[in-house]
Protein backbone atom coordinates (compact mmCIF):
# COMPACT_ATOMS: atom_id res chain seq x y z
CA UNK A 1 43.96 35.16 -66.62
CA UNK A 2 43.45 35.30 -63.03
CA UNK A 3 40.56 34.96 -61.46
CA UNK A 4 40.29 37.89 -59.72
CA UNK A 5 40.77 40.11 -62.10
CA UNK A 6 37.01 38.97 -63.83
CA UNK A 7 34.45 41.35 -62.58
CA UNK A 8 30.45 40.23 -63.44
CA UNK A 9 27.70 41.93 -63.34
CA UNK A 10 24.24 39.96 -63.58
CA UNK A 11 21.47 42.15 -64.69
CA UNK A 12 18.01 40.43 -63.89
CA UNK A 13 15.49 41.87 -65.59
CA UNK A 14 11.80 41.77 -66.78
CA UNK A 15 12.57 41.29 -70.54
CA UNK A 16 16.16 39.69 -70.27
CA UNK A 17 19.06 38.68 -67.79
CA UNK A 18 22.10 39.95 -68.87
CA UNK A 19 26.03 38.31 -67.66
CA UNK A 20 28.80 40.62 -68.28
CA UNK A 21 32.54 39.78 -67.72
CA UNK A 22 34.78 42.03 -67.96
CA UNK A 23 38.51 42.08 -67.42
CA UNK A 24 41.16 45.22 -66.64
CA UNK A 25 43.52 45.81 -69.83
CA UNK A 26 47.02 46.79 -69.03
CA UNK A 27 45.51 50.71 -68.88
CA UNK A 28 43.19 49.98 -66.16
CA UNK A 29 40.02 50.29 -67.93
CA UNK A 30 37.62 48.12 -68.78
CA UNK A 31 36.88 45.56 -71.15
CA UNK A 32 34.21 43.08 -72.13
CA UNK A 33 35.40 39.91 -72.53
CA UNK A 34 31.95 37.76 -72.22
CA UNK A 35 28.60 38.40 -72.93
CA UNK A 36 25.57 36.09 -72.09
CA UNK A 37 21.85 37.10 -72.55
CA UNK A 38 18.85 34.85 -72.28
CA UNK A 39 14.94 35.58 -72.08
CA UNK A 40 13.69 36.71 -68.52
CA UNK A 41 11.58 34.09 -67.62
CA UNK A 42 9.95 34.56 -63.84
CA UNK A 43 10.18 37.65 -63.71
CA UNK A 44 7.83 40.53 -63.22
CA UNK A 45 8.10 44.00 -63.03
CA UNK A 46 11.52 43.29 -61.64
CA UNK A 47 10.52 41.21 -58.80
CA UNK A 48 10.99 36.98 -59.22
CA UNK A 49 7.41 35.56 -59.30
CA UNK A 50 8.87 32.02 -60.44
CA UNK A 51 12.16 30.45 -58.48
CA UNK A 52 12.82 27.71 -61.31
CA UNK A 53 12.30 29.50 -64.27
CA UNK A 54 14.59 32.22 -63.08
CA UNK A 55 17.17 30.08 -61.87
CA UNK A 56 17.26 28.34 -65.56
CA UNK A 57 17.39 31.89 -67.22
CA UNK A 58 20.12 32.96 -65.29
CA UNK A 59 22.45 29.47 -65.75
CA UNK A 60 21.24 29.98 -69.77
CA UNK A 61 23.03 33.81 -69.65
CA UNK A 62 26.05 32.77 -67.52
CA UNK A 63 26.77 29.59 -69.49
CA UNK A 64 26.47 31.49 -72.49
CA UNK A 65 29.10 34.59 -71.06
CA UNK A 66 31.26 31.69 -69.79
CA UNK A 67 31.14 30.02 -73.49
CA UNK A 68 32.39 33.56 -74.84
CA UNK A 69 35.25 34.38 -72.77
CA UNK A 70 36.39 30.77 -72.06
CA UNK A 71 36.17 31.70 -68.11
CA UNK A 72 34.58 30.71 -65.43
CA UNK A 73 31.84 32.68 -63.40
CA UNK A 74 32.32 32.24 -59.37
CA UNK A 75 30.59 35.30 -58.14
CA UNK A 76 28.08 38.31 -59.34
CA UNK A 77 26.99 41.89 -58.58
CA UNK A 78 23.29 41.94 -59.11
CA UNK A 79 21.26 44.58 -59.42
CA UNK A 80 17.70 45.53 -58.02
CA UNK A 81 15.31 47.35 -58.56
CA UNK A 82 11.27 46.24 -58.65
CA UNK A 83 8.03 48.11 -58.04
CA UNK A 84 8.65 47.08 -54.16
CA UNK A 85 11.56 50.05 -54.08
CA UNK A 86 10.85 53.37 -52.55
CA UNK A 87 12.91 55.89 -50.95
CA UNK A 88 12.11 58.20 -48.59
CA UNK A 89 14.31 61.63 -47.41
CA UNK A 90 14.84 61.66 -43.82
CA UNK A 91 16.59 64.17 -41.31
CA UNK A 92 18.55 62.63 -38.21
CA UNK A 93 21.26 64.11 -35.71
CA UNK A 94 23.72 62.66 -32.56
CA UNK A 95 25.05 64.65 -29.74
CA UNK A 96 28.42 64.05 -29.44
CA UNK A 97 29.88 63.17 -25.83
CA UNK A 98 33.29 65.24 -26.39
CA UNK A 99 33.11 68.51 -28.75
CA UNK A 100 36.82 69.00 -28.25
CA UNK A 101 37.78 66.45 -30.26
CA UNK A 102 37.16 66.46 -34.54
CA UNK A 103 34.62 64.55 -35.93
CA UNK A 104 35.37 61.48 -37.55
CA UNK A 105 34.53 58.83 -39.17
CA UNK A 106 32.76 56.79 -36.29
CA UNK A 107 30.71 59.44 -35.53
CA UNK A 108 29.70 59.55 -39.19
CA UNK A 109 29.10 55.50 -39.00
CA UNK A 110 26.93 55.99 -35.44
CA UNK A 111 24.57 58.82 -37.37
CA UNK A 112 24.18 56.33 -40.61
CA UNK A 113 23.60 53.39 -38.12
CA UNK A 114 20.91 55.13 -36.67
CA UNK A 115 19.08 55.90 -39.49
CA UNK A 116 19.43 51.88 -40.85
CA UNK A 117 17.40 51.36 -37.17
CA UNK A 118 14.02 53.56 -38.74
CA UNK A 119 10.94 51.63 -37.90
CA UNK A 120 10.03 50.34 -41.48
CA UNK A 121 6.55 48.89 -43.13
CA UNK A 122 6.54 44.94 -42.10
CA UNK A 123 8.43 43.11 -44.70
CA UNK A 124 10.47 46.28 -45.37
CA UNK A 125 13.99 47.24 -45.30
CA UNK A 126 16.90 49.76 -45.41
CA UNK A 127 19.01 49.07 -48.69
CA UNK A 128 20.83 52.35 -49.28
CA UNK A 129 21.62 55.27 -46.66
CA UNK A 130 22.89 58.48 -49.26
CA UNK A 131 23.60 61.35 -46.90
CA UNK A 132 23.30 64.22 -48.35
CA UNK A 133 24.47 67.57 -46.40
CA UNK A 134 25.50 67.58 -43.14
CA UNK A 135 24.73 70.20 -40.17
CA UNK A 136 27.24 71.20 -37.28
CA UNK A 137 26.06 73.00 -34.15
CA UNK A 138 23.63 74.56 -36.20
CA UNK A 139 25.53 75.55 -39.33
CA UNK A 140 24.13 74.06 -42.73
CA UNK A 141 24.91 73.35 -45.85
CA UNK A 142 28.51 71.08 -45.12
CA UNK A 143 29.58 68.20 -47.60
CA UNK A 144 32.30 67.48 -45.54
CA UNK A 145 31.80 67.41 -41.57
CA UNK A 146 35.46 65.28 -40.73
CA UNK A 147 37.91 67.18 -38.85
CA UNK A 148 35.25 70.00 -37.83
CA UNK A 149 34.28 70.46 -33.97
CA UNK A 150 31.05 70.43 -32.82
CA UNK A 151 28.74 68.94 -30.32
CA UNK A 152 25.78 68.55 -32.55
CA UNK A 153 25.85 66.38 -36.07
CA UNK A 154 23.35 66.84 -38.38
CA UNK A 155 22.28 65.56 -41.85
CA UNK A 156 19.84 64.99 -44.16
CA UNK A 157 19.33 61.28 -45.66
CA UNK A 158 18.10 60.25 -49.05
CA UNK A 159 16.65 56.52 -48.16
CA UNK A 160 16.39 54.07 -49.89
CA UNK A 161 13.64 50.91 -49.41
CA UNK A 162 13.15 47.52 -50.31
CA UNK A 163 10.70 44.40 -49.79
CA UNK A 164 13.55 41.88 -48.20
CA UNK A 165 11.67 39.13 -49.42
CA UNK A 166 12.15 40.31 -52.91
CA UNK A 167 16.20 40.36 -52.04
CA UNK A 168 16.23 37.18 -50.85
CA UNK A 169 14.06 35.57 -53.56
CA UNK A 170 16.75 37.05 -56.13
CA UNK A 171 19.53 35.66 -53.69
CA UNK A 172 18.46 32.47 -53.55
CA UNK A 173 18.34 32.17 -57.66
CA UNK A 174 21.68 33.28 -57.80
CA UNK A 175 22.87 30.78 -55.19
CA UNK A 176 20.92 27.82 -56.73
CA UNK A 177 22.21 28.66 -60.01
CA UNK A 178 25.63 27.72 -58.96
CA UNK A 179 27.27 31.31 -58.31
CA UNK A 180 28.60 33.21 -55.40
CA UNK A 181 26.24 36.10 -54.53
CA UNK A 182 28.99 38.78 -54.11
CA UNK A 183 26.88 41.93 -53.27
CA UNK A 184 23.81 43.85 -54.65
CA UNK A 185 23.36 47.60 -56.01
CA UNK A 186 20.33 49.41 -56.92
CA UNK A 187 19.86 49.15 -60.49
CA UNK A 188 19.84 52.82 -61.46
CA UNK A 189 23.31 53.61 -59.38
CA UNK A 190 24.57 51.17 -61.59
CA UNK A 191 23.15 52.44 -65.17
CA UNK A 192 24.28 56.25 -63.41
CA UNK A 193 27.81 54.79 -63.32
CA UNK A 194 28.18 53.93 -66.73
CA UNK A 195 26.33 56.66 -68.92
CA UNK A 196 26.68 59.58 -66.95
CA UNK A 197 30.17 61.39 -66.25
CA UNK A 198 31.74 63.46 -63.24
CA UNK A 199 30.39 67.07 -64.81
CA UNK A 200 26.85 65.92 -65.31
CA UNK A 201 26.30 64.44 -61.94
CA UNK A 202 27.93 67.80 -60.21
CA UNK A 203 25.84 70.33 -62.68
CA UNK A 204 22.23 68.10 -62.20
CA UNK A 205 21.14 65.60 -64.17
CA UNK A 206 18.00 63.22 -64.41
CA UNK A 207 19.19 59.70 -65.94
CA UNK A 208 16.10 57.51 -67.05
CA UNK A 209 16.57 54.19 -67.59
CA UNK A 210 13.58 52.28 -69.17
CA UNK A 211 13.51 48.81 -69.09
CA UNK A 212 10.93 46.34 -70.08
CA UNK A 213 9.04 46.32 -66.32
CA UNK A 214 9.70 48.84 -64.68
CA UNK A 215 11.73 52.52 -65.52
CA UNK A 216 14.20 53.64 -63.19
CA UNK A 217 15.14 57.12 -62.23
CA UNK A 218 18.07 58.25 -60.27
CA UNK A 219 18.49 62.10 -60.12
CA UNK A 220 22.40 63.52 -58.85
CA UNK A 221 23.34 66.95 -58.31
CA UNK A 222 26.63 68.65 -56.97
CA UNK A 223 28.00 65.57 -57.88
CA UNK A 224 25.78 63.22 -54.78
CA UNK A 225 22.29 61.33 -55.70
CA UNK A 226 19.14 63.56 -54.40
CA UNK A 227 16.50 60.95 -55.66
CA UNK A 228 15.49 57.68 -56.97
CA UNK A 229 12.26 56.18 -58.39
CA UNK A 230 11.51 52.71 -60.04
CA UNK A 231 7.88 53.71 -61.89
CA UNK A 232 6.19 50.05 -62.72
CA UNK A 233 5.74 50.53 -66.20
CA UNK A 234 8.28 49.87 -69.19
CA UNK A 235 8.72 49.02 -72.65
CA UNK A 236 6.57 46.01 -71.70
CA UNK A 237 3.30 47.59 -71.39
CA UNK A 238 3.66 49.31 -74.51
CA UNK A 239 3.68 45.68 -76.68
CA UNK A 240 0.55 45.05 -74.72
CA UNK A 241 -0.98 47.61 -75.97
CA UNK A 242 0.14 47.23 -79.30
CA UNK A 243 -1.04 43.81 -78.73
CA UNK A 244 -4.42 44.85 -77.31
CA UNK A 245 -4.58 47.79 -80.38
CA UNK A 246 -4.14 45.72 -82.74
CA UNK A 247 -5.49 42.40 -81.65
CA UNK A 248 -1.97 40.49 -82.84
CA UNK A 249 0.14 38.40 -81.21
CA UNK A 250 3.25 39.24 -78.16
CA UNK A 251 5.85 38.51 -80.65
CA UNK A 252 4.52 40.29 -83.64
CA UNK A 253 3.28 43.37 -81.11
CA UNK A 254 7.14 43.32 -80.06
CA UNK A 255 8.33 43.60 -83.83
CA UNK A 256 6.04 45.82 -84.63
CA UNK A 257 7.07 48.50 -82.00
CA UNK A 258 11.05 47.34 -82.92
CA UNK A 259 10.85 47.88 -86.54
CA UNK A 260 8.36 50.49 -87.29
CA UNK A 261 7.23 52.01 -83.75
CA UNK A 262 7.73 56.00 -83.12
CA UNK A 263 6.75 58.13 -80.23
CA UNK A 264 6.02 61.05 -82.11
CA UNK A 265 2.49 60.10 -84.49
CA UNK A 266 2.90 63.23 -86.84
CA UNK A 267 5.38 61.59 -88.33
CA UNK A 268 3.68 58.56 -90.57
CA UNK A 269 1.38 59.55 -93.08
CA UNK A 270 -1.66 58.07 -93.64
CA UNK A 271 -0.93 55.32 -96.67
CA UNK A 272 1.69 53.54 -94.86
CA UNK A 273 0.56 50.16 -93.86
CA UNK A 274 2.41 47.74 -92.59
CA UNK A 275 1.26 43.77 -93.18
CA UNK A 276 0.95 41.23 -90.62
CA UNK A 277 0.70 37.47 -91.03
CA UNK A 278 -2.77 36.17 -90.07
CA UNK A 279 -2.61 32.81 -87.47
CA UNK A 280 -2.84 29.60 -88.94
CA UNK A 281 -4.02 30.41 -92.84
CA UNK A 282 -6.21 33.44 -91.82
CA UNK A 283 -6.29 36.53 -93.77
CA UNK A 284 -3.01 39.04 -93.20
CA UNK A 285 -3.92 42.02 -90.55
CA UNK A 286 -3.02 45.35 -92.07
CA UNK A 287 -1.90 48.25 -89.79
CA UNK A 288 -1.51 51.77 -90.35
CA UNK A 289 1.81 52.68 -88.81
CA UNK A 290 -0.04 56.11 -88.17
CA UNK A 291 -2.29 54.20 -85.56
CA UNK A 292 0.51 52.08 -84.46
CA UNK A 293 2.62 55.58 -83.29
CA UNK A 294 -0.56 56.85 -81.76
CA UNK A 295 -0.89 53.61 -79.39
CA UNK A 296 2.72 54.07 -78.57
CA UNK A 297 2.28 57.94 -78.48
CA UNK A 298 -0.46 57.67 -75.56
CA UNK A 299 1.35 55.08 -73.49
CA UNK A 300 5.08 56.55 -73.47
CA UNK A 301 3.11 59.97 -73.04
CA UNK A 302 1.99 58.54 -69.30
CA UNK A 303 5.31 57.12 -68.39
CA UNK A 304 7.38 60.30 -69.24
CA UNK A 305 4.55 61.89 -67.05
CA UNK A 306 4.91 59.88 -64.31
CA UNK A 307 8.91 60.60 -64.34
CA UNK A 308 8.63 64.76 -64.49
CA UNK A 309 6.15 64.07 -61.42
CA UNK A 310 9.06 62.56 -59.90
CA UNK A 311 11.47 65.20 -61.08
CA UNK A 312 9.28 67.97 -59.76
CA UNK A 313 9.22 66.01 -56.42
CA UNK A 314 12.59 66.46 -56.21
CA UNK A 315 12.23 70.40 -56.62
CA UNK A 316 13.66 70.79 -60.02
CA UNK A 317 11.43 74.00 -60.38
CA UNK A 318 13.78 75.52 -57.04
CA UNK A 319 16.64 77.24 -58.86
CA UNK A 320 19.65 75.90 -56.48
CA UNK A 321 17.69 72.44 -57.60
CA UNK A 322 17.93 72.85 -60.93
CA UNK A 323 19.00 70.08 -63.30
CA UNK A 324 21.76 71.95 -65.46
CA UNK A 325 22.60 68.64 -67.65
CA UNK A 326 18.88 68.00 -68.29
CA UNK A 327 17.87 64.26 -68.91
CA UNK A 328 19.65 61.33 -69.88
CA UNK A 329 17.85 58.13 -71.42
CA UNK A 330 18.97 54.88 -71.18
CA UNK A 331 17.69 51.10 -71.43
CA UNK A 332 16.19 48.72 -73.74
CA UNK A 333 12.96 51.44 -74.13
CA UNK A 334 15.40 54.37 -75.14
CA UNK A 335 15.70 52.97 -78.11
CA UNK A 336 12.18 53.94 -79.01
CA UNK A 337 12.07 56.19 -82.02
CA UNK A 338 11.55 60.03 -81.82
CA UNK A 339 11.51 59.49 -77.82
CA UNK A 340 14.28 62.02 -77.12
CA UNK A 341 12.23 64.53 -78.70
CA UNK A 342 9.13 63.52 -77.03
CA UNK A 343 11.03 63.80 -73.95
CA UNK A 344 12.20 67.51 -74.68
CA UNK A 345 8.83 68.62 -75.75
CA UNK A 346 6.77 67.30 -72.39
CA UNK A 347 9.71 68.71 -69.73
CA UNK A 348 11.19 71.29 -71.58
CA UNK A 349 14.39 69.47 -70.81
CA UNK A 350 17.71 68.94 -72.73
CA UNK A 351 17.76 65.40 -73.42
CA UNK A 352 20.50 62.63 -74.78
CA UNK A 353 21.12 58.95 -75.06
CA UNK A 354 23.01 58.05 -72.27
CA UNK A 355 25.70 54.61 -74.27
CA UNK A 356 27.43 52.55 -71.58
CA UNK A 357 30.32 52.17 -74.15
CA UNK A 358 32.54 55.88 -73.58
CA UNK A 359 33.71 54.34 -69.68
CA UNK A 360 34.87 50.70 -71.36
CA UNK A 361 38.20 50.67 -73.37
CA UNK A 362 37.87 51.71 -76.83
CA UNK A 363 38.24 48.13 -78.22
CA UNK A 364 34.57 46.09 -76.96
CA UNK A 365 32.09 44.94 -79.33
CA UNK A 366 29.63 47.34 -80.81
CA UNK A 367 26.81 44.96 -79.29
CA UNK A 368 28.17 45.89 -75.67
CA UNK A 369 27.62 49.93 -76.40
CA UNK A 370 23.83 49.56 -76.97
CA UNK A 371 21.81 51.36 -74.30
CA UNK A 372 20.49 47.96 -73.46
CA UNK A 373 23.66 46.83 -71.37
CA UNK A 374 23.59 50.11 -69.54
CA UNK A 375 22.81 48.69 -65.82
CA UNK A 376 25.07 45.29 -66.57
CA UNK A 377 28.01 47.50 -67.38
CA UNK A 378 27.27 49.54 -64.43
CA UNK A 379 27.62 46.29 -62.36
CA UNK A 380 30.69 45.00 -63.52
CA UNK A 381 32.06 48.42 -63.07
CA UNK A 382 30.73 48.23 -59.29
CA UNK A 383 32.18 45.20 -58.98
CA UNK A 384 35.88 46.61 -60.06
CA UNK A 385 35.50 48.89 -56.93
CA UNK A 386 34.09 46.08 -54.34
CA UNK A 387 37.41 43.94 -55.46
CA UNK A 388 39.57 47.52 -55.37
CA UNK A 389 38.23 47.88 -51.79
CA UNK A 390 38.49 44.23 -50.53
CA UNK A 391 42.14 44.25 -51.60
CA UNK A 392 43.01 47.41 -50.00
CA UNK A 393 41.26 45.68 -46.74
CA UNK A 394 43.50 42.88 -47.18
CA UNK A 395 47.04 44.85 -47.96
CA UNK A 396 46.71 47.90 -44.93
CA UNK A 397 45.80 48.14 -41.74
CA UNK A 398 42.47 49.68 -40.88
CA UNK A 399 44.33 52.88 -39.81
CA UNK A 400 45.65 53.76 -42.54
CA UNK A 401 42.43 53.14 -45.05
CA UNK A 402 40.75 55.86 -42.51
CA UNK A 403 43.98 58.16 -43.23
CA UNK A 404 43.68 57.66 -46.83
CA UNK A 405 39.88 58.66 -47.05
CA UNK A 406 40.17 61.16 -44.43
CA UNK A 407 42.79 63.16 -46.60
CA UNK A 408 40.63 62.18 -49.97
CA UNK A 409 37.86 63.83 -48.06
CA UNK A 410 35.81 60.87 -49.16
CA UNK A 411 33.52 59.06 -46.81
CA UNK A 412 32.64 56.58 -49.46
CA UNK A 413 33.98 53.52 -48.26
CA UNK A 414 32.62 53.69 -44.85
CA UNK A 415 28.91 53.94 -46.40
CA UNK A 416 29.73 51.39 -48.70
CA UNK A 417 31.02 49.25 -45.71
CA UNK A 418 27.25 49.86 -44.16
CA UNK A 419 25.77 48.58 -46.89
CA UNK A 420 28.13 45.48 -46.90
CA UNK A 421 26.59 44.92 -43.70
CA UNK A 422 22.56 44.33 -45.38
CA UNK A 423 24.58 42.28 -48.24
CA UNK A 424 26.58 39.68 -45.45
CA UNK A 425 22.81 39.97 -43.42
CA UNK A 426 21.61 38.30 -46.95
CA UNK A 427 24.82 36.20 -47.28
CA UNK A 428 24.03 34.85 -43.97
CA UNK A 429 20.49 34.15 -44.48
CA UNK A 430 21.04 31.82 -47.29
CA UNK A 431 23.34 30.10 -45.62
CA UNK A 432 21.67 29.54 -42.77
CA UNK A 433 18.72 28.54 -45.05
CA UNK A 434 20.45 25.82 -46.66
């Protein structure tokens, strides 16, 4: 098989790092041909507090994806995300030196451009510009401003902001681990792209994914993203409080909420008891799996919380705003018994399990549809369209890619070009810092 046609998404996360290969099958969609997992060491809440012990859990999951497929791995799509990313909507406009002629795409790269030179918090910067409507002399409400007149261009700006210290921390793992750092993507972009399909993200829909440090939200309508979120809590701080609740050990706390753990308390009745083996020839610890739903109960109550805040943020309570396809749940923490009903009852929402599996070709492993591998599928589907775009670089001249989008009335490519720029900025850093 050739080498460029692997695609690999690296998912670093709190809980686990996750390397995906996947190949295109003679159909052109996509299939799994490597999987490599290992325990998240160094991490915290999705930002690297410990170089080395990162850098050996990420050669552990790439050896073991390269052991799989019998391939090697030369170079990833990583995702971020971390309690260090916020976004921030912002409005911005250019005057335009000749009105006569149709706007194009330059003067839609000169408007992004100036919004990637906002005066950020020190340590602070840009990672996503997502325009989202576009203004001409005055007139609102445009998806599509190329090939209008006008002396005025407008639009509104969903940004999106990182620490760049936490980017180049995750960088530099990636490079020390042996690997090409290909380019990064925000984590829940990534999970959107492989749970959610075309009619959801055009009607409005809220996709949740909940890891084990942090739970991501990304929020699309008419088909373009309107928000994002990363909320520091996840699956994580529910074991702890298992832990705390029940004064027992990580690994048993983690069982525990595995095997027997429910959102929804009503549900266990008061004889069942679950048995837990005491430490080192102490007694056994019994636990009512009543008690055990109503720790988990009051914790995933405050996280759900802290998304609808989010949601309502956005202006899901405006009636152009609303979010038609409800909620989607995703991640390691969907899994979580009775949550999609919890979900329903505290937003009023439609909610569903969002499975990477229905965009992959109907032959992977069952393993690979668990919500779990959500955001590393998402990757390794990004990374099909950064080597779809790189070879269309190579094969035309530049004229004729503007032609293309111009007629697909897509201005994808050129934002996806801007954010190239921050990922070569990062390239170029760690080279430099060799």
């Amino acid at each position: 098989m050739k080498v460029n046609n692997l695609f690999v998404g690296l998912d670093i996360g709190t809980t686990k790092i996750v390397a995906l290969i996947g190949s295109l099958n003679e159909y052109n969609k996509l299939k799994i041909i490597g999987i490599g997992k290992s325990k998240s060491l160094g991490v915290h809440r999705g930002v690297v507090n410990n170089i080395t012990q990162t850098i050996q859990s990420i050669q552990a999951a790439v050896s073991e994806a390269e052991l799989n497929s019998s391939e090697k791995i030369e170079k990833v799509i990583v995702g971020i995300a971390g309690q260090h990313i916020r976004s921030l909507q912002h409005s911005d406009y250019i005057t335009r030196t000749n009105s006569d002629q149709v706007i194009d795409e330059d003067d839609l790269e000169q408007l992004i451009n100036q919004v990637y030179k906002l005066v950020m918090l020190p340590g602070e910067e840009i990672i996503h510009v997502l325009p989202q409507d576009y203004k001409v002399d005055g007139q609102g409400e445009i998806k599509e401003p190329i090939g209008m007149f006008g002396g005025r261009l407008e639009a509104n700006f969903h940004v999106v902001v990182g620490q760049v210290s936490s980017i180049k921390n995750i960088a530099r793992c990636i490079k020390s681990a042996g690997i090409d750092f290909e380019g990064i993507t925000l984590e829940p972009i990534a999970s959107a792209d492989a749970v959610l399909n075309k009619e959801e993200k055009e009607a409005g829909v809220a996709l949740i994914d909940i890891g084990g440090g942090t739970t991501d939200l990304a929020i699309f309508k008419d088909g373009i993203i309107r928000h994002t979120s990363v909320i520091p809590f996840g699956g994580n701080i529910i074991t702890d409080d298992i832990k705390e609740g029940c004064s027992i050990i990580e690994k048993q706390a983690e069982l525990l909420k595995i095997k027997f753990g429910s959102a929804w308390p009503g549900e266990n009745k008061d004889n069942e008891i679950v048995s837990i083996p005491g430490l080192r020839g102490r007694e056994p610890k019994e636990i009512t799996l009543k008690n055990l739903s109503k720790i988990i109960h009051a914790r995933v109550i405050e996280i759900i919380e802290q998304v609808f805040i989010e949601i309502k943020n956005y202006g899901h309570d405006d009636q152009k705003k609303k979010l038609i396809a409800g909620i989607v749940l995703t991640g390691g923490g969907s899994q979580l018994k009775h949550l999609k009903q919890l979900v329903e009852y505290i937003t009023g929402m439609d909610t569903r399990l969002g499975y990477p599996s229905e965009h992959l070709a109907g032959n992977n492993s069952i393993e690979i549809s668990s919500p779990m591998y959500a955001t590393a599928v998402g990757l390794v589907m990004n990374s099909t369209k950064v080597s779809r775009k790189n070879e269309i670089k190579e094969e035309e001249p530049q004229e004729n890619i503007d032609l293309e989008n111009n007629q697909d009335g897509s201005v994808k490519t050129e934002r996806l070009t801007i954010f190239e720029k921050f990922t070569d900025s990062i390239k170029n850093f760690l080279d430099n810092a060799e």
